[in-house]
PDB file of N, CA and C in Angstrom:
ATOM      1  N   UNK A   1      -1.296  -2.237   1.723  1.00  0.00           N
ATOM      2  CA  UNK A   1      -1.944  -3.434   1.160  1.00  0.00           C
ATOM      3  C   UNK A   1      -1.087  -3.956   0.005  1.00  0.00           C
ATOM      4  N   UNK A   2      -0.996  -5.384  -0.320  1.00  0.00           N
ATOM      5  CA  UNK A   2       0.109  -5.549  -1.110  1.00  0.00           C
ATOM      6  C   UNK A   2      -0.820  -6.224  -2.181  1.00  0.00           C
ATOM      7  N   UNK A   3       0.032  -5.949  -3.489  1.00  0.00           N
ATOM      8  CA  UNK A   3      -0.731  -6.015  -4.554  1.00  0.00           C
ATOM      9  C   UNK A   3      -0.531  -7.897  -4.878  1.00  0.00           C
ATOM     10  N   UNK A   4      -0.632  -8.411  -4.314  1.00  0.00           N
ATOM     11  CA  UNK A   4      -0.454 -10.187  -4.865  1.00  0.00           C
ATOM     12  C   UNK A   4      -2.205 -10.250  -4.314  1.00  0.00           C
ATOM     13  N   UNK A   5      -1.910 -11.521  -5.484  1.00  0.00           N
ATOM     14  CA  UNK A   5      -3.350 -11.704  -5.084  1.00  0.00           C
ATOM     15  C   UNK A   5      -3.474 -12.691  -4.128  1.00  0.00           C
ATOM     16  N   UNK A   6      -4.716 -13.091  -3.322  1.00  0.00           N
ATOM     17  CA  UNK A   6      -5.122 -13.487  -1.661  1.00  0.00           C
ATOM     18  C   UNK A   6      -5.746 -14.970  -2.387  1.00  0.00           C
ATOM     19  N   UNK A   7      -6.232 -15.339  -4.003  1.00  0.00           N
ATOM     20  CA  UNK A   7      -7.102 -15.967  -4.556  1.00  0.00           C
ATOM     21  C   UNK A   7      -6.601 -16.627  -6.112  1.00  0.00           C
ATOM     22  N   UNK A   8      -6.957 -17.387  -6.779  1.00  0.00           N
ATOM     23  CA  UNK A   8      -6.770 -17.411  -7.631  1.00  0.00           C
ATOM     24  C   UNK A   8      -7.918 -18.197  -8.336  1.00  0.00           C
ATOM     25  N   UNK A   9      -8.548 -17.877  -9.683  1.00  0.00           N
ATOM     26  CA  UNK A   9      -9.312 -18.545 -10.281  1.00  0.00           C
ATOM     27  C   UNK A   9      -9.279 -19.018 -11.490  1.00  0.00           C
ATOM     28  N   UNK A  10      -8.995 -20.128 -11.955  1.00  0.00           N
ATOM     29  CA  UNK A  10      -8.421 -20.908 -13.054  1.00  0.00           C
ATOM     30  C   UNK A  10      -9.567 -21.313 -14.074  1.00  0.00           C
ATOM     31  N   UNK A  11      -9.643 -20.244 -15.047  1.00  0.00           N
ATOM     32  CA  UNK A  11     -11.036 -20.276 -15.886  1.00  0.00           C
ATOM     33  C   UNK A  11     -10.779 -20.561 -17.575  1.00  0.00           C
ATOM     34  N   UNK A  12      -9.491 -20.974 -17.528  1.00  0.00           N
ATOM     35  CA  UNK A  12      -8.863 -21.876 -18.845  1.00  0.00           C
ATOM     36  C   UNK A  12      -9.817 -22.998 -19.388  1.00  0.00           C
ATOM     37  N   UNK A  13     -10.094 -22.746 -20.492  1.00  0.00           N
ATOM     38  CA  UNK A  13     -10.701 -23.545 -21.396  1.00  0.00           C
ATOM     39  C   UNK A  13     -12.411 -23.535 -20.808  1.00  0.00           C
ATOM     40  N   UNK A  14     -13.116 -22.451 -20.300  1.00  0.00           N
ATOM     41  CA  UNK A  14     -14.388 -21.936 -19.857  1.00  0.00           C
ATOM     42  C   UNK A  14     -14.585 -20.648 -21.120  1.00  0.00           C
ATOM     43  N   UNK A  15     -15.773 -20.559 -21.766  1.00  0.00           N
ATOM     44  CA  UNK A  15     -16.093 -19.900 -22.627  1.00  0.00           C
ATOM     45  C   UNK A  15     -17.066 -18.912 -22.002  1.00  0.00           C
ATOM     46  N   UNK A  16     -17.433 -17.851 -22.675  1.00  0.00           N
ATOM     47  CA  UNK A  16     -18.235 -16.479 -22.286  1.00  0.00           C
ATOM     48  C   UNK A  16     -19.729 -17.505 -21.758  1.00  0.00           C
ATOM     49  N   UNK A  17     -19.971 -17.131 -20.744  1.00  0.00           N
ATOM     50  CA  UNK A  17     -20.318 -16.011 -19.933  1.00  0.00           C
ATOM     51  C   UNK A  17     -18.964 -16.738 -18.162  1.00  0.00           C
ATOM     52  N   UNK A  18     -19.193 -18.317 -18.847  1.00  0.00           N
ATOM     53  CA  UNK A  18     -18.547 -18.442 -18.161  1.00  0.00           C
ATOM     54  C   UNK A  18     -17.394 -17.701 -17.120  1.00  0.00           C
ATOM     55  N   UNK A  19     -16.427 -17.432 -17.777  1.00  0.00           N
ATOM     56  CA  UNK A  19     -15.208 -16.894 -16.941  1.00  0.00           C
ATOM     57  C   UNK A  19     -15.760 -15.515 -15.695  1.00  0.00           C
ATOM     58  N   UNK A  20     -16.897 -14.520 -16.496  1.00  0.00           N
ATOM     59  CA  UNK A  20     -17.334 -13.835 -15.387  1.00  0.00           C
ATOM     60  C   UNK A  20     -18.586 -14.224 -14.547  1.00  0.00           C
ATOM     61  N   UNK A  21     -19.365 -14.832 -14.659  1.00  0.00           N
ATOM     62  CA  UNK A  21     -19.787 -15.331 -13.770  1.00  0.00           C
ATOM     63  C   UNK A  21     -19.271 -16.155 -12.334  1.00  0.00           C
ATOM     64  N   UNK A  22     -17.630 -16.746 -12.718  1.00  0.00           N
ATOM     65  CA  UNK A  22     -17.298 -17.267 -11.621  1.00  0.00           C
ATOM     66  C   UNK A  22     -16.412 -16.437 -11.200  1.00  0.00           C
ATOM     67  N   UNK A  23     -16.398 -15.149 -11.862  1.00  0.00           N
ATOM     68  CA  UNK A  23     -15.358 -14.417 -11.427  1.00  0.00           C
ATOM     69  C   UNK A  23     -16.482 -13.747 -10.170  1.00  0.00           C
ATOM     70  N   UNK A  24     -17.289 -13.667 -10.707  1.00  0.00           N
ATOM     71  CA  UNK A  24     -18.435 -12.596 -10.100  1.00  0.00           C
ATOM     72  C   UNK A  24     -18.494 -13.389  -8.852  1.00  0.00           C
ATOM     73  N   UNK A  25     -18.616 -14.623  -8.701  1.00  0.00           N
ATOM     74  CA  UNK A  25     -19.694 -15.165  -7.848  1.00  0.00           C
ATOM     75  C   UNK A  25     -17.921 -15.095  -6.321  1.00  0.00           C
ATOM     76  N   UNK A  26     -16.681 -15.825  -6.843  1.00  0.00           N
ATOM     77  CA  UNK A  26     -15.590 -15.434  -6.594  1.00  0.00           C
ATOM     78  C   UNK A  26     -15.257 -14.593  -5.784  1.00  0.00           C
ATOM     79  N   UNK A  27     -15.334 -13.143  -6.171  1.00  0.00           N
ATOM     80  CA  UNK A  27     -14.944 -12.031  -5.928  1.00  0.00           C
ATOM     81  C   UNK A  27     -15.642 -11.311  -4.449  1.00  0.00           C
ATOM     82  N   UNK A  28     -16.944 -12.082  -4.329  1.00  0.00           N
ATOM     83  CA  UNK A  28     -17.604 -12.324  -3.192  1.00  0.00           C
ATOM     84  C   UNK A  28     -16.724 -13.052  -1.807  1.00  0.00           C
ATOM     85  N   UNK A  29     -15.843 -13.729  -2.302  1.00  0.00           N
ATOM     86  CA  UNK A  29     -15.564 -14.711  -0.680  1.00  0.00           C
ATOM     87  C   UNK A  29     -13.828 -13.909  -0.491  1.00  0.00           C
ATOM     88  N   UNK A  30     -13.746 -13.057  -1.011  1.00  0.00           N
ATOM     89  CA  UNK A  30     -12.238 -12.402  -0.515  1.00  0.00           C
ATOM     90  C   UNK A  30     -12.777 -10.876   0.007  1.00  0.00           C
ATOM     91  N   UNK A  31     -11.775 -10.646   1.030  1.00  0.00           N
ATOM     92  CA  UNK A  31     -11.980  -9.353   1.391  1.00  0.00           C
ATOM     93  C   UNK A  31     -12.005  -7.902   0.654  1.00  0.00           C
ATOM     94  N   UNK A  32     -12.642  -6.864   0.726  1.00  0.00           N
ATOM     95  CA  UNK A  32     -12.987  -5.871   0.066  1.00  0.00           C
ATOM     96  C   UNK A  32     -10.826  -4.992   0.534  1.00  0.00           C
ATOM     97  N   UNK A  33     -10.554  -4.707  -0.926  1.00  0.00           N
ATOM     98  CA  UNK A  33      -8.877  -4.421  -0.956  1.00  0.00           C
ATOM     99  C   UNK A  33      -8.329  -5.595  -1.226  1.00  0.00           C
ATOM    100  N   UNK A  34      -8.777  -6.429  -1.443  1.00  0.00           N
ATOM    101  CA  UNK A  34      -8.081  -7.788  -1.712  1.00  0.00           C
ATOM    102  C   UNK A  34      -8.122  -7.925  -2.807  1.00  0.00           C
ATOM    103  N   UNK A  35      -7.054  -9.073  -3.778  1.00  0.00           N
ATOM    104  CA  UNK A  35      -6.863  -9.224  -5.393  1.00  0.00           C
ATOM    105  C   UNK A  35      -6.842 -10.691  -6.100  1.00  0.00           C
ATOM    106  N   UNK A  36      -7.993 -10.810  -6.369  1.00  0.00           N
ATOM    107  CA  UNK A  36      -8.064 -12.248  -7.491  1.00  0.00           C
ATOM    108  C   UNK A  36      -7.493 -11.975  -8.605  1.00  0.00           C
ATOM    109  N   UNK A  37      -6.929 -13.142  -8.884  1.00  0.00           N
ATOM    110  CA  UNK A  37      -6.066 -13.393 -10.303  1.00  0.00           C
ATOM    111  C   UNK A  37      -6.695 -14.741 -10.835  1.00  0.00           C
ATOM    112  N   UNK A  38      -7.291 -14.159 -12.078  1.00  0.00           N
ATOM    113  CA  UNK A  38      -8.554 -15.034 -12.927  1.00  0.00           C
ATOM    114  C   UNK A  38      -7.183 -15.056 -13.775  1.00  0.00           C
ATOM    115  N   UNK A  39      -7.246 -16.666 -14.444  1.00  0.00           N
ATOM    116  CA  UNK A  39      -6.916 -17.342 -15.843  1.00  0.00           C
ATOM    117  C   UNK A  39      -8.245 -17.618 -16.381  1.00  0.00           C
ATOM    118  N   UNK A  40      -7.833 -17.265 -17.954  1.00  0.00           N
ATOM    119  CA  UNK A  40      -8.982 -17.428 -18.913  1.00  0.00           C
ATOM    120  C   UNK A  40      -8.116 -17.514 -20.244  1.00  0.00           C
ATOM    121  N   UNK A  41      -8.904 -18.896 -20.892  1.00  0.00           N
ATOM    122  CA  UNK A  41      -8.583 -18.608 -22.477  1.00  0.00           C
ATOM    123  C   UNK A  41      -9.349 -17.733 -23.196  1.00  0.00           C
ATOM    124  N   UNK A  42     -10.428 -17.424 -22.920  1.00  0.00           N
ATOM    125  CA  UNK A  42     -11.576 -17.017 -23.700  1.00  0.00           C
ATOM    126  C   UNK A  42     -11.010 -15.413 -24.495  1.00  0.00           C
ATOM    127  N   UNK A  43     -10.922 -15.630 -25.703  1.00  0.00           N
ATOM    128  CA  UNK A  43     -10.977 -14.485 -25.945  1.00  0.00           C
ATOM    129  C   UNK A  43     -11.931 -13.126 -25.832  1.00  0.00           C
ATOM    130  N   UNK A  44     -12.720 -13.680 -25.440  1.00  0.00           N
ATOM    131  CA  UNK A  44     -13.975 -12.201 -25.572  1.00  0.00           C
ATOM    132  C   UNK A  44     -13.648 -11.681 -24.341  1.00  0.00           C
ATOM    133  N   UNK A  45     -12.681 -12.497 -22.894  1.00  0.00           N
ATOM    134  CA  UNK A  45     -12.745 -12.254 -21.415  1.00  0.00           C
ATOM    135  C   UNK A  45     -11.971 -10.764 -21.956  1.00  0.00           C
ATOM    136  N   UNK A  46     -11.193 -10.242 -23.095  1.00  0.00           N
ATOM    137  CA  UNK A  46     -10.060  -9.293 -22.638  1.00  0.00           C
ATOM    138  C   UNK A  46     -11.320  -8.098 -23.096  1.00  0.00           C
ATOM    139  N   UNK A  47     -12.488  -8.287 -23.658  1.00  0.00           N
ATOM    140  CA  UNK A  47     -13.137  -7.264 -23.507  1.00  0.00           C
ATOM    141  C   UNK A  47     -13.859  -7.208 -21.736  1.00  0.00           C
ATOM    142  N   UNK A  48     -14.526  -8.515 -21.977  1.00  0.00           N
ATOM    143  CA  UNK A  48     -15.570  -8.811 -20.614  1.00  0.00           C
ATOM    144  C   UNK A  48     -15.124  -8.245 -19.489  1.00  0.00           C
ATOM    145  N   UNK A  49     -14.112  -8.517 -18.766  1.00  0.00           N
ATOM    146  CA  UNK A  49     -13.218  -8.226 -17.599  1.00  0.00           C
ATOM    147  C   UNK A  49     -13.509  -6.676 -17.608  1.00  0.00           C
ATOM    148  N   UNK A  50     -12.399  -5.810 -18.707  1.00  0.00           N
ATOM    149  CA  UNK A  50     -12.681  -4.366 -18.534  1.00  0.00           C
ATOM    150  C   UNK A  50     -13.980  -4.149 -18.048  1.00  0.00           C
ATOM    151  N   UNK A  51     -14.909  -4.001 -18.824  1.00  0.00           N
ATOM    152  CA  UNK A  51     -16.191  -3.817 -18.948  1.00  0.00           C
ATOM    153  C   UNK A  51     -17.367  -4.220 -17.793  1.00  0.00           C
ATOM    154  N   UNK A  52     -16.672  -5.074 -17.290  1.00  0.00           N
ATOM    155  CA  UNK A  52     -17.368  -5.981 -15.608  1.00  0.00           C
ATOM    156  C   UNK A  52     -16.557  -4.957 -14.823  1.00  0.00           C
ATOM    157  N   UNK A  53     -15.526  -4.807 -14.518  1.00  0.00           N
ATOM    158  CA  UNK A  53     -15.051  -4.539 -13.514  1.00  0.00           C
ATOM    159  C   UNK A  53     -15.443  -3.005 -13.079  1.00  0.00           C
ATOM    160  N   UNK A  54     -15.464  -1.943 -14.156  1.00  0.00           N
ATOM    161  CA  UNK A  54     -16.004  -0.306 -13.968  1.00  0.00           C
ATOM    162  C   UNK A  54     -17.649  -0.691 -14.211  1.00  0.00           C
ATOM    163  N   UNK A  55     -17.847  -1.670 -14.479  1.00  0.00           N
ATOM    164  CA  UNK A  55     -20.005  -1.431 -14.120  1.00  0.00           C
ATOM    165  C   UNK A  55     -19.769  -2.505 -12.610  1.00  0.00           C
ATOM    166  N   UNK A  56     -18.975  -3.078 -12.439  1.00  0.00           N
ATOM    167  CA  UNK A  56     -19.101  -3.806 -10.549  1.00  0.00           C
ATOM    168  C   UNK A  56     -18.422  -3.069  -9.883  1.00  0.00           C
ATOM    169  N   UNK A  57     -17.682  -1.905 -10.327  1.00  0.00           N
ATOM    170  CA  UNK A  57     -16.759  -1.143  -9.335  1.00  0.00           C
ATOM    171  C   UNK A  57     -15.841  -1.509  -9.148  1.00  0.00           C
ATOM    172  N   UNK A  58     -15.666  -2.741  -9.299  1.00  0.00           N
ATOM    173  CA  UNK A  58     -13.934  -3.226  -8.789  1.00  0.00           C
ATOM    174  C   UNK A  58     -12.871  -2.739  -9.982  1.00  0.00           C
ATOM    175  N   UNK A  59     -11.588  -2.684  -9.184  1.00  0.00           N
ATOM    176  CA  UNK A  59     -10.719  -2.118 -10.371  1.00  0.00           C
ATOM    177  C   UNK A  59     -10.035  -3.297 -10.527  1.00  0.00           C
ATOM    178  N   UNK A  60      -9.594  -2.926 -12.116  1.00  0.00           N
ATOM    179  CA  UNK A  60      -8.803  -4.101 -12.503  1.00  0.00           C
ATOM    180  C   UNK A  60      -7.214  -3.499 -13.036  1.00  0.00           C
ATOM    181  N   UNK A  61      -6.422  -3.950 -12.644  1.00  0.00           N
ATOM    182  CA  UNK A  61      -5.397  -4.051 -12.035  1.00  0.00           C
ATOM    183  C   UNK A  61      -3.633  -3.991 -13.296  1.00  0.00           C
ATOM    184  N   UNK A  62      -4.122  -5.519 -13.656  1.00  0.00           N
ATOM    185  CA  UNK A  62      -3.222  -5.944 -14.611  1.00  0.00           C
ATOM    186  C   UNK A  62      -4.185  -6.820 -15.712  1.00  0.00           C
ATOM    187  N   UNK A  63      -3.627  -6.464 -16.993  1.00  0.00           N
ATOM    188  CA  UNK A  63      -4.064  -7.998 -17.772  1.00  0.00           C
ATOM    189  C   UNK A  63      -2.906  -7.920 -18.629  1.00  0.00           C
ATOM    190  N   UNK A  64      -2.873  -9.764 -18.411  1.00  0.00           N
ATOM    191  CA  UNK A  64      -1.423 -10.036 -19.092  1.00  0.00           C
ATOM    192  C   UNK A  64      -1.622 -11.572 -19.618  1.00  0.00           C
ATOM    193  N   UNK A  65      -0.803 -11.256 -20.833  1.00  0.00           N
ATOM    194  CA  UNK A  65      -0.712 -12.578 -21.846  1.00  0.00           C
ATOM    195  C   UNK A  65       0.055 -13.601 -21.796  1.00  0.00           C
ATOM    196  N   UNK A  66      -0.051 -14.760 -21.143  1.00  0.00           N
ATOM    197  CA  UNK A  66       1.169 -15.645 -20.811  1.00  0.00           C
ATOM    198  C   UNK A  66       0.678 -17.044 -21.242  1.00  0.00           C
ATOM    199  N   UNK A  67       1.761 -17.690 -22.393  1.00  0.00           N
ATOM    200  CA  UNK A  67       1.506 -19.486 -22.868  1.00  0.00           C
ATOM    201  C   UNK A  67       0.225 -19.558 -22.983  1.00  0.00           C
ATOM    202  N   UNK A  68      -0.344 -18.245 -24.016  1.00  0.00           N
ATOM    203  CA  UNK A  68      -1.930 -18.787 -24.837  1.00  0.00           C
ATOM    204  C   UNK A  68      -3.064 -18.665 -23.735  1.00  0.00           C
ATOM    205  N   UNK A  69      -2.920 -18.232 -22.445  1.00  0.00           N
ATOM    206  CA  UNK A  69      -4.096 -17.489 -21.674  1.00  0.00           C
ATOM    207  C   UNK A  69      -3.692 -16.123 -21.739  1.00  0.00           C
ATOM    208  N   UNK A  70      -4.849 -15.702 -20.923  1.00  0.00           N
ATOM    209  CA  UNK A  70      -4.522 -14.620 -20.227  1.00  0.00           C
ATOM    210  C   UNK A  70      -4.935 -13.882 -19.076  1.00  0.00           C
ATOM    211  N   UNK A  71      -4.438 -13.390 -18.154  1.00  0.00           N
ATOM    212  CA  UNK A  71      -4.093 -13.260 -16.340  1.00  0.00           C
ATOM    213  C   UNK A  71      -4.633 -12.102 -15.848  1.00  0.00           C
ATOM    214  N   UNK A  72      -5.573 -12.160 -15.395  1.00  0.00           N
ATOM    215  CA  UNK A  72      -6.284 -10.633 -15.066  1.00  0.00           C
ATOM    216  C   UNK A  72      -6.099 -10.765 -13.435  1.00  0.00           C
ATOM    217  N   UNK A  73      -5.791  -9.619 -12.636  1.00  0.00           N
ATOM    218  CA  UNK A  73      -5.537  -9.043 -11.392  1.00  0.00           C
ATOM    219  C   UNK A  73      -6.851  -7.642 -11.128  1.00  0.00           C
ATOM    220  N   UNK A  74      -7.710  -8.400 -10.413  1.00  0.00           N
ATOM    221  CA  UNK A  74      -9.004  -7.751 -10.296  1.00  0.00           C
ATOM    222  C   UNK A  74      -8.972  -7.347  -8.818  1.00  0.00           C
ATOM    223  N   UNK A  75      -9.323  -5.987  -8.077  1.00  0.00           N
ATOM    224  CA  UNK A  75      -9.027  -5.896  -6.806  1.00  0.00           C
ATOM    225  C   UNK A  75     -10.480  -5.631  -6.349  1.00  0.00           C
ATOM    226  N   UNK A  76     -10.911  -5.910  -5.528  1.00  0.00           N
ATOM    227  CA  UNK A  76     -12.406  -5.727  -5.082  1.00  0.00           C
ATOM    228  C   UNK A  76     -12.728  -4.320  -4.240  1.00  0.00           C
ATOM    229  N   UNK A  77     -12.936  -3.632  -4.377  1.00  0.00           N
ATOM    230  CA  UNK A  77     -13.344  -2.367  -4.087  1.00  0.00           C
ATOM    231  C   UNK A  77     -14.725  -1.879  -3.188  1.00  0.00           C
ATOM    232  N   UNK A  78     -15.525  -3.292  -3.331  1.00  0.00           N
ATOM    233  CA  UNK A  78     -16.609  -2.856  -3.085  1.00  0.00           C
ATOM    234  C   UNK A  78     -17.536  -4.066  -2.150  1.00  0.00           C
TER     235      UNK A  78
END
């Protein structure tokens, strides 16, 4: 299975609760082993993400800081 992601969700300039909720709702229409790559400005997402992903089961992957967002690689597990 190759680690690129199948999805991408562009959640720049979306504030808390925002970014996981559409991550959540998202993470639903790709296949289980498959990898969304969420953009988010939100700062609270670099807690949120961790913290969503081991209480939804899915693992998360990468998070990375690039031109004032930042790039999370979430793989669906479940």
């Amino acid at each position: 299975m190759s680690e690129s992601p199948v999805k991408k969700l562009d959640c720049r300039g979306d504030q808390c609760p925002l970014p996981i909720l559409k991550t959540k709702k998202e993470i639903q229409t790709i296949g289980i082993g498959e990898i969304l790559e969420v953009w988010s400005t939100d700062p609270g997402s670099k807690e949120d993400f961790p913290r969503w992903a081991e209480r939804t089961g899915n693992q998360l992957l990468k998070v990375e800081e690039k031109n004032g967002y930042w790039v999370y690689l979430i793989k669906r597990m479940k």
